[in-house]
N, C-alpha and C. Protein backbone atom coordinates (compact mmCIF):
# COMPACT_ATOMS: atom_id res chain seq x y z
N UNK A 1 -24.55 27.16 -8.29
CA UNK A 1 -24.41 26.30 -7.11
C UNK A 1 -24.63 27.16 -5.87
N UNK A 2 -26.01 27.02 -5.26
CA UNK A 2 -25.90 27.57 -4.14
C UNK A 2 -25.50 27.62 -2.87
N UNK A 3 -25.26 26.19 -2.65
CA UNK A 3 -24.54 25.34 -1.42
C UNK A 3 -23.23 25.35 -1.87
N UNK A 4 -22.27 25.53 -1.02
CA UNK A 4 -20.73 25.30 -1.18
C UNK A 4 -19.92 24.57 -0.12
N UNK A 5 -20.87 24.68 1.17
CA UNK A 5 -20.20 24.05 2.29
C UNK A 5 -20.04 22.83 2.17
N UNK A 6 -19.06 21.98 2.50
CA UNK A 6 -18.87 20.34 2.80
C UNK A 6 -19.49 19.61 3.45
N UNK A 7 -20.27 20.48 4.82
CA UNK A 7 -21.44 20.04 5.48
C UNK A 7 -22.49 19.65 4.99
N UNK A 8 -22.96 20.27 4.13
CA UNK A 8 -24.11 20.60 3.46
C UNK A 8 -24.10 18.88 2.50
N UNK A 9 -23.16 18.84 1.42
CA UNK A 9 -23.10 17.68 0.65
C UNK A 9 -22.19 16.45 1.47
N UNK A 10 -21.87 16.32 2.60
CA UNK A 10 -21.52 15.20 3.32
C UNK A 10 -22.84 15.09 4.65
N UNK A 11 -23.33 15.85 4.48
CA UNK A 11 -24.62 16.38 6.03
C UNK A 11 -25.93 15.17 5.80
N UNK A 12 -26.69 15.13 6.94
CA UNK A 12 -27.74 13.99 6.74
C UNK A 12 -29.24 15.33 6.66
N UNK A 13 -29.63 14.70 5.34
CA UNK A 13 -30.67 16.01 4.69
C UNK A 13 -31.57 15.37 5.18
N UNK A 14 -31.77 14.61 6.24
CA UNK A 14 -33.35 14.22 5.90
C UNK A 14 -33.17 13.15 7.32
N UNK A 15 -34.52 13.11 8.01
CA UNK A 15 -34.43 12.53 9.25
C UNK A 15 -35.48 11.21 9.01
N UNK A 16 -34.45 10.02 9.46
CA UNK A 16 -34.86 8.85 9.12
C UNK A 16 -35.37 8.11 10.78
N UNK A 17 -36.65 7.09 11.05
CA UNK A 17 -36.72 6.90 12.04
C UNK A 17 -38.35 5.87 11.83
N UNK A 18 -38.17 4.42 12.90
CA UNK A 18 -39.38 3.79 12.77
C UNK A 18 -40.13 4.45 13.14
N UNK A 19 -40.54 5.54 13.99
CA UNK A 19 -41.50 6.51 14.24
C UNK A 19 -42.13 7.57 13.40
N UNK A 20 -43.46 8.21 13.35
CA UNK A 20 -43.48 8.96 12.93
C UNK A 20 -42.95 10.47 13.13
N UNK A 21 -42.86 11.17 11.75
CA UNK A 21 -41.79 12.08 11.81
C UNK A 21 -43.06 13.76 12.19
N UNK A 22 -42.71 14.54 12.76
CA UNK A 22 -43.81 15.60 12.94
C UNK A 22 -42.96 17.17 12.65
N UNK A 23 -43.45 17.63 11.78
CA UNK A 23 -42.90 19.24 12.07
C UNK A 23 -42.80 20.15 13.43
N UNK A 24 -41.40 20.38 13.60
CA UNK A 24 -41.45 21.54 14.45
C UNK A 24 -42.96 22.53 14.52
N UNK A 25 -42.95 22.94 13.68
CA UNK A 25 -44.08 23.68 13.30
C UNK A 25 -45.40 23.66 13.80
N UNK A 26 -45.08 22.04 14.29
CA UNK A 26 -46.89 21.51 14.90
C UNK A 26 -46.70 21.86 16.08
N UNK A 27 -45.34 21.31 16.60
CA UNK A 27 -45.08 21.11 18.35
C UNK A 27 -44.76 22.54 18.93
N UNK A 28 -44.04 23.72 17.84
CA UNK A 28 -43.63 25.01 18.47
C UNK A 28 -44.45 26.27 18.46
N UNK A 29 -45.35 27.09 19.46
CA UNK A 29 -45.61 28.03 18.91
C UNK A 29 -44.94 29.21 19.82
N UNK A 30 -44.55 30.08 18.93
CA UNK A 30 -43.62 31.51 19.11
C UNK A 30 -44.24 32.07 20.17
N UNK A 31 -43.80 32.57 21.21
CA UNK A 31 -44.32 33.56 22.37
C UNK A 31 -43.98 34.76 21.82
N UNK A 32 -45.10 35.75 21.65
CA UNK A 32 -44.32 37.06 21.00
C UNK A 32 -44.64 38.14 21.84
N UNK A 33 -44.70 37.90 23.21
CA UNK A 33 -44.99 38.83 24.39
C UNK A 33 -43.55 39.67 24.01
N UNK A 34 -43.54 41.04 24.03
CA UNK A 34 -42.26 41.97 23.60
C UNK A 34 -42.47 43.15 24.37
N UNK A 35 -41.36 43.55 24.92
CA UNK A 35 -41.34 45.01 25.30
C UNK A 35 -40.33 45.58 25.48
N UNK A 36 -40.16 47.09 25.27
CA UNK A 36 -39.32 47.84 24.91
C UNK A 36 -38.58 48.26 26.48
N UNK A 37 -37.36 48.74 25.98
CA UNK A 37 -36.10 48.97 27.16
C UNK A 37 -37.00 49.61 28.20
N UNK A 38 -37.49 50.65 27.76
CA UNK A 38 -38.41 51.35 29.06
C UNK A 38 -39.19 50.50 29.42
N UNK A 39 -39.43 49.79 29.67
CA UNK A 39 -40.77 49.00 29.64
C UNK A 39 -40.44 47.78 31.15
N UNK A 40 -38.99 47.51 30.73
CA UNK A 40 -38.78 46.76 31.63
C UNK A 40 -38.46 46.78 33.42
N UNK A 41 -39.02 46.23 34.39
CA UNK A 41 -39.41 46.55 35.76
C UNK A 41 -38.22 46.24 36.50
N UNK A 42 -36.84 46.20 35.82
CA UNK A 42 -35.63 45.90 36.69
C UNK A 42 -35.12 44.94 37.79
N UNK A 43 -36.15 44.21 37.36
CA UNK A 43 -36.69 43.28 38.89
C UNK A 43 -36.35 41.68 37.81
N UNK A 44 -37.20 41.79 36.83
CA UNK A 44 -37.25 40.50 36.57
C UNK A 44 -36.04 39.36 35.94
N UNK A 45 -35.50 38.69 36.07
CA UNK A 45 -34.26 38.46 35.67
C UNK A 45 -34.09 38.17 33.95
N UNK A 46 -32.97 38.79 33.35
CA UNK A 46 -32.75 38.42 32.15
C UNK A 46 -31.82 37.80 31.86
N UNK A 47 -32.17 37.21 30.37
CA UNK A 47 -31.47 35.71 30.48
C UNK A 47 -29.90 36.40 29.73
N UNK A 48 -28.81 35.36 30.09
CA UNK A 48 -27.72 35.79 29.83
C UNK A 48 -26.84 34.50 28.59
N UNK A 49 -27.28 33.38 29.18
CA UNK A 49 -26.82 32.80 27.65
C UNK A 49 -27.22 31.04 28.07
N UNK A 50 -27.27 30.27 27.09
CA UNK A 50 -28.04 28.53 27.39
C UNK A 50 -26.40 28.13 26.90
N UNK A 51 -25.75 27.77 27.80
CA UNK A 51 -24.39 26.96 27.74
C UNK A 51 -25.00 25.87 26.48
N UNK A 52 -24.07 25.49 25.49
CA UNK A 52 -24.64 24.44 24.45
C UNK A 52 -24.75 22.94 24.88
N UNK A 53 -23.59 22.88 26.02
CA UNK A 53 -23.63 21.36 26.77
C UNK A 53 -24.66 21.43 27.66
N UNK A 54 -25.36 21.93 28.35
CA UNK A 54 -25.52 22.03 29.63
C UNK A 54 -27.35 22.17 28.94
N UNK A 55 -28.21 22.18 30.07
CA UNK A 55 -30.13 22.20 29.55
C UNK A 55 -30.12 23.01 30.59
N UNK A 56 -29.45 24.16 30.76
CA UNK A 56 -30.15 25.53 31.40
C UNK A 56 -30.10 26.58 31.06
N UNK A 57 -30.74 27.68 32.01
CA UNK A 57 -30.32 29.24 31.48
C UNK A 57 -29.22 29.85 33.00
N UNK A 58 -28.74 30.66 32.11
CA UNK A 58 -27.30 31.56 32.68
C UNK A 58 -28.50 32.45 33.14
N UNK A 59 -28.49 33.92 33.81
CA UNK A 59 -29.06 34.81 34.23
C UNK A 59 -28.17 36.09 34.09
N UNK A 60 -28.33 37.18 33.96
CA UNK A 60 -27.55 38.43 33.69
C UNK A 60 -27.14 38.64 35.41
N UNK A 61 -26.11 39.05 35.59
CA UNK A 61 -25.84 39.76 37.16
C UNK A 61 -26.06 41.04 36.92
N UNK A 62 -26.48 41.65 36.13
CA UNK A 62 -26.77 43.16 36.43
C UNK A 62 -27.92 43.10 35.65
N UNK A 63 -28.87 43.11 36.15
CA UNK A 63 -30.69 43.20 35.43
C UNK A 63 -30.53 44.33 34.49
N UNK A 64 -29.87 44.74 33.44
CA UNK A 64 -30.24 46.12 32.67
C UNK A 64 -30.55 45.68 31.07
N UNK A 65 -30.94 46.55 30.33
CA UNK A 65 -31.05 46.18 29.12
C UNK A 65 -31.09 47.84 28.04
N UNK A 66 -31.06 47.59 27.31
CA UNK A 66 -30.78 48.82 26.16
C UNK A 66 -31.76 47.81 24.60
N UNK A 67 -32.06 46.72 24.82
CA UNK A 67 -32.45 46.49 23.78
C UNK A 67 -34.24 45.99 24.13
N UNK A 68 -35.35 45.33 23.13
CA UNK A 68 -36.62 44.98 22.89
C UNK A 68 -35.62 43.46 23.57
N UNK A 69 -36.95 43.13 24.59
CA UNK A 69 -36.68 41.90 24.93
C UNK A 69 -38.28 40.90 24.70
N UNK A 70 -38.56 39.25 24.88
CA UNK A 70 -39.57 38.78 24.86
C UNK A 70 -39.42 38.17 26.19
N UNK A 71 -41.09 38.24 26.86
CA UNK A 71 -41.07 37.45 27.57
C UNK A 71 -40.99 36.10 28.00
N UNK A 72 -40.67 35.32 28.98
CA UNK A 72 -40.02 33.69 28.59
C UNK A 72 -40.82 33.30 30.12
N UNK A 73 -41.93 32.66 29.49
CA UNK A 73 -42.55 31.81 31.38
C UNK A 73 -42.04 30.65 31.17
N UNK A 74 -42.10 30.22 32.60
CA UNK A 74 -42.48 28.73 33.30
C UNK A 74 -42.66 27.78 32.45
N UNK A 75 -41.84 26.66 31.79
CA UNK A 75 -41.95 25.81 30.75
C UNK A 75 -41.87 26.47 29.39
N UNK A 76 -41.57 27.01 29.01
CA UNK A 76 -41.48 27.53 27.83
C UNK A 76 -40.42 27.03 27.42
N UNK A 77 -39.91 26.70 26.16
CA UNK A 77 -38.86 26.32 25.42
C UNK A 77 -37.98 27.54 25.19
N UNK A 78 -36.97 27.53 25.62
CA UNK A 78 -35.98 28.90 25.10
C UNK A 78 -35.28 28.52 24.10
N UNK A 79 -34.97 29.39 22.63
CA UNK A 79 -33.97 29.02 21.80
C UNK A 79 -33.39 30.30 21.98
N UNK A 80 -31.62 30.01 21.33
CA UNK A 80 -30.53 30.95 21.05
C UNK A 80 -30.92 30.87 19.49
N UNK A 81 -31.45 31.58 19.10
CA UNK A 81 -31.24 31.72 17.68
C UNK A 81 -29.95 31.29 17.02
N UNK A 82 -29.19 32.29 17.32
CA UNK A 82 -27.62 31.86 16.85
C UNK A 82 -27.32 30.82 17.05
N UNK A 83 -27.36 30.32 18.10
CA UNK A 83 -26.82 28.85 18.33
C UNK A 83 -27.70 27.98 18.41
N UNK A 84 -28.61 27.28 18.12
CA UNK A 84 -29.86 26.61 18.07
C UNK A 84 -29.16 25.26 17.67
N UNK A 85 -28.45 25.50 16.08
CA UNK A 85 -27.46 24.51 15.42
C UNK A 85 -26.56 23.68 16.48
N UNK A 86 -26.46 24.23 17.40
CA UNK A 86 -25.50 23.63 18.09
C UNK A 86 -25.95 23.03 19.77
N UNK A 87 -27.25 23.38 19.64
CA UNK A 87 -27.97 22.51 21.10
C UNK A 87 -28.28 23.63 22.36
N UNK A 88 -28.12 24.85 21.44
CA UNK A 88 -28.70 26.31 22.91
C UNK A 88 -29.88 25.96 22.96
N UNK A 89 -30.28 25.24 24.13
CA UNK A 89 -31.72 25.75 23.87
C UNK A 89 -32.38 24.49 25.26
N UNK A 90 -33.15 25.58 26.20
CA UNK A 90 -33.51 25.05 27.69
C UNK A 90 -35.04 25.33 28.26
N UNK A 91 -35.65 24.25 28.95
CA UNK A 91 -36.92 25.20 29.45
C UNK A 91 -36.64 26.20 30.73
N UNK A 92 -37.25 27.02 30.62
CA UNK A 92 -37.38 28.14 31.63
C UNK A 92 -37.99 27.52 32.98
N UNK A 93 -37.20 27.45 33.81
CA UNK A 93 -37.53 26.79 35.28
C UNK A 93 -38.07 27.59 36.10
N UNK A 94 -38.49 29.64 35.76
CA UNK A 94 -38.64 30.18 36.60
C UNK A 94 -39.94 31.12 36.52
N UNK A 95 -40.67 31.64 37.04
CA UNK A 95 -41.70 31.70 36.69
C UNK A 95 -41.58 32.91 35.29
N UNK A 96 -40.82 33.46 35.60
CA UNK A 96 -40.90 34.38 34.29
C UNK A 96 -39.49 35.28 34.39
N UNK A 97 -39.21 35.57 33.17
CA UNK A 97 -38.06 36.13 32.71
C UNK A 97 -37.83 36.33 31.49
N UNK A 98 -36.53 37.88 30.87
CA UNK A 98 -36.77 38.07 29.31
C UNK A 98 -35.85 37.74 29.00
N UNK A 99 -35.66 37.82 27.60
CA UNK A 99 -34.98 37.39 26.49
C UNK A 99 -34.65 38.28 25.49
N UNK A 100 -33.24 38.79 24.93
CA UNK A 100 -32.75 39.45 24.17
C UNK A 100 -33.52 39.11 22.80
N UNK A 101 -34.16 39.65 22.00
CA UNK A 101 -34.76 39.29 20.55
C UNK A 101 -33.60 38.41 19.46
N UNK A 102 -32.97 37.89 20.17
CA UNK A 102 -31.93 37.22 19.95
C UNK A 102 -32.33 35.37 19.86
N UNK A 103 -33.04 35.50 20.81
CA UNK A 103 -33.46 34.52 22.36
C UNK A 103 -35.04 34.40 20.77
N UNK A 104 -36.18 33.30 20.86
CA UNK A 104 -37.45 32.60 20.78
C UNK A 104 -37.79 31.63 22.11
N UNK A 105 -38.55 32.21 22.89
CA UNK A 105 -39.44 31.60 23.74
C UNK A 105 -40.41 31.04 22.23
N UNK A 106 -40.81 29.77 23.07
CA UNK A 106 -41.83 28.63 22.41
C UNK A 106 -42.86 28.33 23.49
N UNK A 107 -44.07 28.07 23.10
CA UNK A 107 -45.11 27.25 23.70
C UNK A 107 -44.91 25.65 23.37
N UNK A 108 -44.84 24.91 24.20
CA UNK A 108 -44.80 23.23 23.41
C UNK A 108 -45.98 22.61 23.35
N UNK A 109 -46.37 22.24 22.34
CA UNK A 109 -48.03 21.15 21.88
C UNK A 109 -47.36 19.91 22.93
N UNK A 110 -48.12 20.10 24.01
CA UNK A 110 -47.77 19.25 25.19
C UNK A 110 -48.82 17.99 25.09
N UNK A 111 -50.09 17.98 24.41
CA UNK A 111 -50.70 16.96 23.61
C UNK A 111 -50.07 15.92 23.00
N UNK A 112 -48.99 16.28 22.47
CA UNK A 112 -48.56 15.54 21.47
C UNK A 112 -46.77 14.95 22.19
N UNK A 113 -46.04 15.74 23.06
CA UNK A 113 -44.78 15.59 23.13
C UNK A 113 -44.77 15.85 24.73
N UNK A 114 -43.31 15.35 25.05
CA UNK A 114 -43.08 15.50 26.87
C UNK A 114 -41.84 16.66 26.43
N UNK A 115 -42.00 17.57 27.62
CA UNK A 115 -41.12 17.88 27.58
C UNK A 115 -39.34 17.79 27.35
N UNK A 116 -39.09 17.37 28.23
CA UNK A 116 -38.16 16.17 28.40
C UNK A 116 -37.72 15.76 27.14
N UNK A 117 -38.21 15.05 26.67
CA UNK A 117 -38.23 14.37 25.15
C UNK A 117 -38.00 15.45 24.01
N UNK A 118 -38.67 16.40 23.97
CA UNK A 118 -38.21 17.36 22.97
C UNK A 118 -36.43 17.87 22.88
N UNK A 119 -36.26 18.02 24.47
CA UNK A 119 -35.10 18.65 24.78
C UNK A 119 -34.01 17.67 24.35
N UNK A 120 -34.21 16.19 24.70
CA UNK A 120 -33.66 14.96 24.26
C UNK A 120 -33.39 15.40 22.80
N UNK A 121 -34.37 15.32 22.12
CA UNK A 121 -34.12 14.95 20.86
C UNK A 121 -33.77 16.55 20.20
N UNK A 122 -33.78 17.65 20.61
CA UNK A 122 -33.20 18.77 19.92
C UNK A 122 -31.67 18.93 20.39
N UNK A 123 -31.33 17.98 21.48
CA UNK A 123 -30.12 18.58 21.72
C UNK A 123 -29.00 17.35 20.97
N UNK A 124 -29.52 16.23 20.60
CA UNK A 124 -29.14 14.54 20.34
C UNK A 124 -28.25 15.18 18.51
N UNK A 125 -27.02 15.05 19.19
CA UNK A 125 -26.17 15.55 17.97
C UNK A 125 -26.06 14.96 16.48
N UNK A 126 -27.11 13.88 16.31
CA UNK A 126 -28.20 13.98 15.06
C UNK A 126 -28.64 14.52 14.69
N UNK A 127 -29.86 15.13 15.30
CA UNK A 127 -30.73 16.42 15.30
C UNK A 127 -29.74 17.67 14.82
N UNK A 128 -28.58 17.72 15.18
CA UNK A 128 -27.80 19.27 15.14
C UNK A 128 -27.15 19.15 13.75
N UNK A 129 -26.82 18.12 13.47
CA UNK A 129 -25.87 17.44 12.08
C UNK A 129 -27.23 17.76 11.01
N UNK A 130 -28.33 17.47 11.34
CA UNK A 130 -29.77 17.49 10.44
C UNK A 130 -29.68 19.20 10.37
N UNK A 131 -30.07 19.89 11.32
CA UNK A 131 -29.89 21.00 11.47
C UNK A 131 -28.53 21.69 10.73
N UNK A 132 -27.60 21.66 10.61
CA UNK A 132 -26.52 22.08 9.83
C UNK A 132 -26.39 21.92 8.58
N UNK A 133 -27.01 20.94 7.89
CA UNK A 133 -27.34 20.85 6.27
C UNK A 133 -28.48 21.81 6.04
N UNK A 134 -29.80 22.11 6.99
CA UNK A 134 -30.39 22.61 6.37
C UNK A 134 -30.02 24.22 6.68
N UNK A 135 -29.38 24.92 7.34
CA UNK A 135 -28.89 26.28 8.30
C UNK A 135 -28.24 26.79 6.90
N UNK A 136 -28.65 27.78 6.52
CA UNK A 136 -28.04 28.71 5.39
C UNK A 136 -26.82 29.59 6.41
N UNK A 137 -25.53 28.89 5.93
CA UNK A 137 -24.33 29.69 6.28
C UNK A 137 -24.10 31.00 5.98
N UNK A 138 -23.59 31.63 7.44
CA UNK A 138 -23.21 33.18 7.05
C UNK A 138 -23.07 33.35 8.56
N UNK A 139 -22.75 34.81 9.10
CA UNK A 139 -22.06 35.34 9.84
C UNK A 139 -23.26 35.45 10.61
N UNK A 140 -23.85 35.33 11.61
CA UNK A 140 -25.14 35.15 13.09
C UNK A 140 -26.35 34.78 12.29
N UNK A 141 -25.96 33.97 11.29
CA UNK A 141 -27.19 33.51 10.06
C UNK A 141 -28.24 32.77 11.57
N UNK A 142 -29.46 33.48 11.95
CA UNK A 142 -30.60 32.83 12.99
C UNK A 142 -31.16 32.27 12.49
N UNK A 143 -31.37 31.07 13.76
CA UNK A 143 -32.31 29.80 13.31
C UNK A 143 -34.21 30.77 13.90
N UNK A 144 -34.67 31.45 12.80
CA UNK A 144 -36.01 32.01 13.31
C UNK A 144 -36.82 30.84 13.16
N UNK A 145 -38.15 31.21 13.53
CA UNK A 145 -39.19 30.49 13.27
C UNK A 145 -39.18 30.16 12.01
N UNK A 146 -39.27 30.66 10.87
CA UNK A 146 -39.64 30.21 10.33
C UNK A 146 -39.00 29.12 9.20
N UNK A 147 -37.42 29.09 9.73
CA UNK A 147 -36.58 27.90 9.60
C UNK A 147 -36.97 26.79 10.36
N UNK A 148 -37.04 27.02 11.88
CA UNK A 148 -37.69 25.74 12.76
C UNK A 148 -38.49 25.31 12.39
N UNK A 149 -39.45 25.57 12.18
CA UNK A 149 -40.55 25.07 11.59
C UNK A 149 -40.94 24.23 10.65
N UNK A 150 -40.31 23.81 9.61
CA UNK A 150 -39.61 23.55 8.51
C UNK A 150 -38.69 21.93 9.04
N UNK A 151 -38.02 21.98 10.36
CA UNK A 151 -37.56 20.88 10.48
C UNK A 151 -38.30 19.50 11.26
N UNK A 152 -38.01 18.68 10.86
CA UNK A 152 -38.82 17.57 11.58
C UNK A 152 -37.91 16.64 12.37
N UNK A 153 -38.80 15.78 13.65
CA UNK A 153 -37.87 15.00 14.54
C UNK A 153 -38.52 13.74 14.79
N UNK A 154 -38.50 12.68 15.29
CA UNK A 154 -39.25 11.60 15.36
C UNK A 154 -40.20 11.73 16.69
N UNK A 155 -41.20 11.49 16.03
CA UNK A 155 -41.94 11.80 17.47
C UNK A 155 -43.03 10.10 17.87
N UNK A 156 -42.26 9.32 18.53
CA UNK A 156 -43.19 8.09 19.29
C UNK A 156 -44.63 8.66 20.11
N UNK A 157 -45.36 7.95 20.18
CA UNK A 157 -46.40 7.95 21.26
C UNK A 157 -45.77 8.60 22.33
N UNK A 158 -46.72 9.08 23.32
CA UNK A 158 -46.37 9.60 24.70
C UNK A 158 -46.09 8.83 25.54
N UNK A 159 -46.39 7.11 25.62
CA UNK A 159 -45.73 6.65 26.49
C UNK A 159 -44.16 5.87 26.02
N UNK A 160 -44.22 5.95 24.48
CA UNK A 160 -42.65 5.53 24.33
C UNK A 160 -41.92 6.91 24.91
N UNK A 161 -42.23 7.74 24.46
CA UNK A 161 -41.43 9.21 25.07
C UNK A 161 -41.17 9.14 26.83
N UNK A 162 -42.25 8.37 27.25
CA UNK A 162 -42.14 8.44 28.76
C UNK A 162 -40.98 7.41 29.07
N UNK A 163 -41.06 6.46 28.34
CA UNK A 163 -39.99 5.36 28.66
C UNK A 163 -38.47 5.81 28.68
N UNK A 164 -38.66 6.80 26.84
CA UNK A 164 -37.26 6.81 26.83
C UNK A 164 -36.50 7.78 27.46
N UNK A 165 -37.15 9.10 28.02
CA UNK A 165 -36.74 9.70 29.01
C UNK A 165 -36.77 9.13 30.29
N UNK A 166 -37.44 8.26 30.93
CA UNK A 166 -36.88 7.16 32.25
C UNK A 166 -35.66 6.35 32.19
N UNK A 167 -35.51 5.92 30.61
CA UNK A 167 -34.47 5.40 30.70
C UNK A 167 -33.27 6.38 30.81
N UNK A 168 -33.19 7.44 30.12
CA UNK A 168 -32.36 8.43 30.10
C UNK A 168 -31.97 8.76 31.34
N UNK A 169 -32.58 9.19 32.27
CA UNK A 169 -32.78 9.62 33.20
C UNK A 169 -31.88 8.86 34.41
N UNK A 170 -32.82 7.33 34.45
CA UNK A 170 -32.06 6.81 35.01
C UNK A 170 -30.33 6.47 35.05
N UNK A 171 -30.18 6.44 33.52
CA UNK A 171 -28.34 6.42 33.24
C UNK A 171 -27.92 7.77 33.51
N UNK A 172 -28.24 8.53 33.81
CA UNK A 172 -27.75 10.20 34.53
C UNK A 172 -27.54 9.76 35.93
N UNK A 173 -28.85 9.31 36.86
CA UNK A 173 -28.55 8.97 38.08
C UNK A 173 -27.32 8.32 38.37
N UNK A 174 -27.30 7.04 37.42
CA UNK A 174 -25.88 5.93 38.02
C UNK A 174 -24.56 6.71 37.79
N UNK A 175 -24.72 7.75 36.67
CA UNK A 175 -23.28 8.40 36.05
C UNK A 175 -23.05 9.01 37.62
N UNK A 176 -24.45 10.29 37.77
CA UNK A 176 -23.99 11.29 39.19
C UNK A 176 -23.86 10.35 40.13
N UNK A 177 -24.12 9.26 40.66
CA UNK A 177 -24.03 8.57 41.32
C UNK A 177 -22.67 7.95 41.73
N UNK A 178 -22.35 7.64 40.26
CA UNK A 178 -20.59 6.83 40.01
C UNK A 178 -19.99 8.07 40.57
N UNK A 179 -19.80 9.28 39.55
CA UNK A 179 -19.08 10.56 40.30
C UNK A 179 -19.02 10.85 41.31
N UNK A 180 -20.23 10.81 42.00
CA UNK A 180 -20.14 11.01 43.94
C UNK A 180 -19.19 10.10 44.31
N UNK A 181 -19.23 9.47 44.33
CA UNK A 181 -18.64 7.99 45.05
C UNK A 181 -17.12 8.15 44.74
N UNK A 182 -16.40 8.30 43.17
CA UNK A 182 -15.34 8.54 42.95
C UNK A 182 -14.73 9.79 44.05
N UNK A 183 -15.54 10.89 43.44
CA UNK A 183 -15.18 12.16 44.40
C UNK A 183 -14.80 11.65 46.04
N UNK A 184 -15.64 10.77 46.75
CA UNK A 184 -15.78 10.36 48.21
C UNK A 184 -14.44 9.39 48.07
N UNK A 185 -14.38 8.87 47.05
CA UNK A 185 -12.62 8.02 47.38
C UNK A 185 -11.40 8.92 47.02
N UNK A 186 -11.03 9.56 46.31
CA UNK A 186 -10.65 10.89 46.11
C UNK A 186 -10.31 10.78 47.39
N UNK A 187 -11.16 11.70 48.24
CA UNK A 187 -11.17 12.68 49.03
C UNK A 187 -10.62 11.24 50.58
N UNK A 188 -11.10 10.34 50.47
CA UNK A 188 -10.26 9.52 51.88
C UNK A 188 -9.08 9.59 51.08
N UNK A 189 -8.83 9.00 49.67
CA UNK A 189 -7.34 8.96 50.02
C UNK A 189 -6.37 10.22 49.99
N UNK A 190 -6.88 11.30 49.81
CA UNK A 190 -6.17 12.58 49.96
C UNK A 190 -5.99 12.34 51.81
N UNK A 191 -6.98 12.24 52.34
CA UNK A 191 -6.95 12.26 53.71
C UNK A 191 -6.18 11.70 54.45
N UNK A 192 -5.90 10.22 53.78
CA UNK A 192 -5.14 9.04 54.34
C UNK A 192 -3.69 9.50 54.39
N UNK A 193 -3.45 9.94 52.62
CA UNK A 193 -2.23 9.96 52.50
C UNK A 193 -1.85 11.03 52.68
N UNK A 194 -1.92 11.97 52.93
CA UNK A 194 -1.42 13.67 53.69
C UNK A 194 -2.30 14.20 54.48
N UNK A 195 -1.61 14.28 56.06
CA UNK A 195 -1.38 14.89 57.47
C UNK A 195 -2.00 16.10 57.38
């Protein structure tokens, strides 16, 4: 018995969906721009960690490194290896910056997928539950390429993808929207009621 985890035999092995289903594999290709500790120009910012809730990158406050880092441009898909299972993983908003060999920068088959939409559906705690049946358990067990690759997600046409990130999108606005507004009543009645 090679599986023992409870995840694994209670876990969803297999991704079900009226859409067609596409390999990682098609949509990801590996950036393998690399360079060594000396190598690096102290200038450029390195990444420090992709919060698992959150679709960004942290930045190091002290630019140094001791280890092989990859380079990560402008749209590129960042994964946490280690944590991949659990929704690390953001595009790079800046024109360029590295990554601990820890870290997979991706190219995205932008032909085929929106940005947006990928991030949707890799971070959609389906996707991570799918991801955890297939993740061979163990102690910083990495999600590499050539596990990603291997997994599949539903991929609609480009303009259902456009829709369903508008719709998305838009229910973010009304949420930040609701929150402002709460915050702004908050804050009169703090005002009202204490001098």
């Amino acid at each position: 018995m090679s599986r023992w985890d409870v995840s694994y035999f209670f876990g969803v092995h297999s991704v079900k969906s009226k859409f067609n289903l596409e390999y990682l594999g098609n949509i990801l290709t590996p950036r393998k721009e690399r360079i060594k500790p000396n190598e690096y120009d102290g200038l450029t910012p390195i990444v420090s960690k992709i919060p698992f809730e959150k679709s960004h990158i942290e930045y190091r406050k002290e630019p140094r490194t001791r280890m092989d880092m990859y380079a990560v441009l402008k749209d590129d898909l960042l994964v946490s290896n280690i944590n991949f299972h659990q929704g690390a993983i953001s595009l790079c908003d800046i024109d360029k910056a590295y990554a601990s060999t820890h870290y997979q920068p991706y190219i995205i088959n932008r032909e085929i997928i929106l940005d947006k939409y990928l991030v949707l559906i890799l971070k959609q705690k389906s996707f991570q539950d799918y991801v955890a049946t297939k993740k061979v358990k163990g102690i910083k067990t990495e999600s590499n390429f050539n596990f990603i690759k291997t997994l599949q997600i539903p991929l609609p046409p480009l303009e259902i993808q456009k829709e369903i990130v508008a719709k998305i999108e838009d229910i973010k606005n009304k949420i930040k929207a609701l929150q402002e507004e709460e915050k702004r009543l908050k804050d009169e009645i703090e005002a009202y009621i204490y001098i």
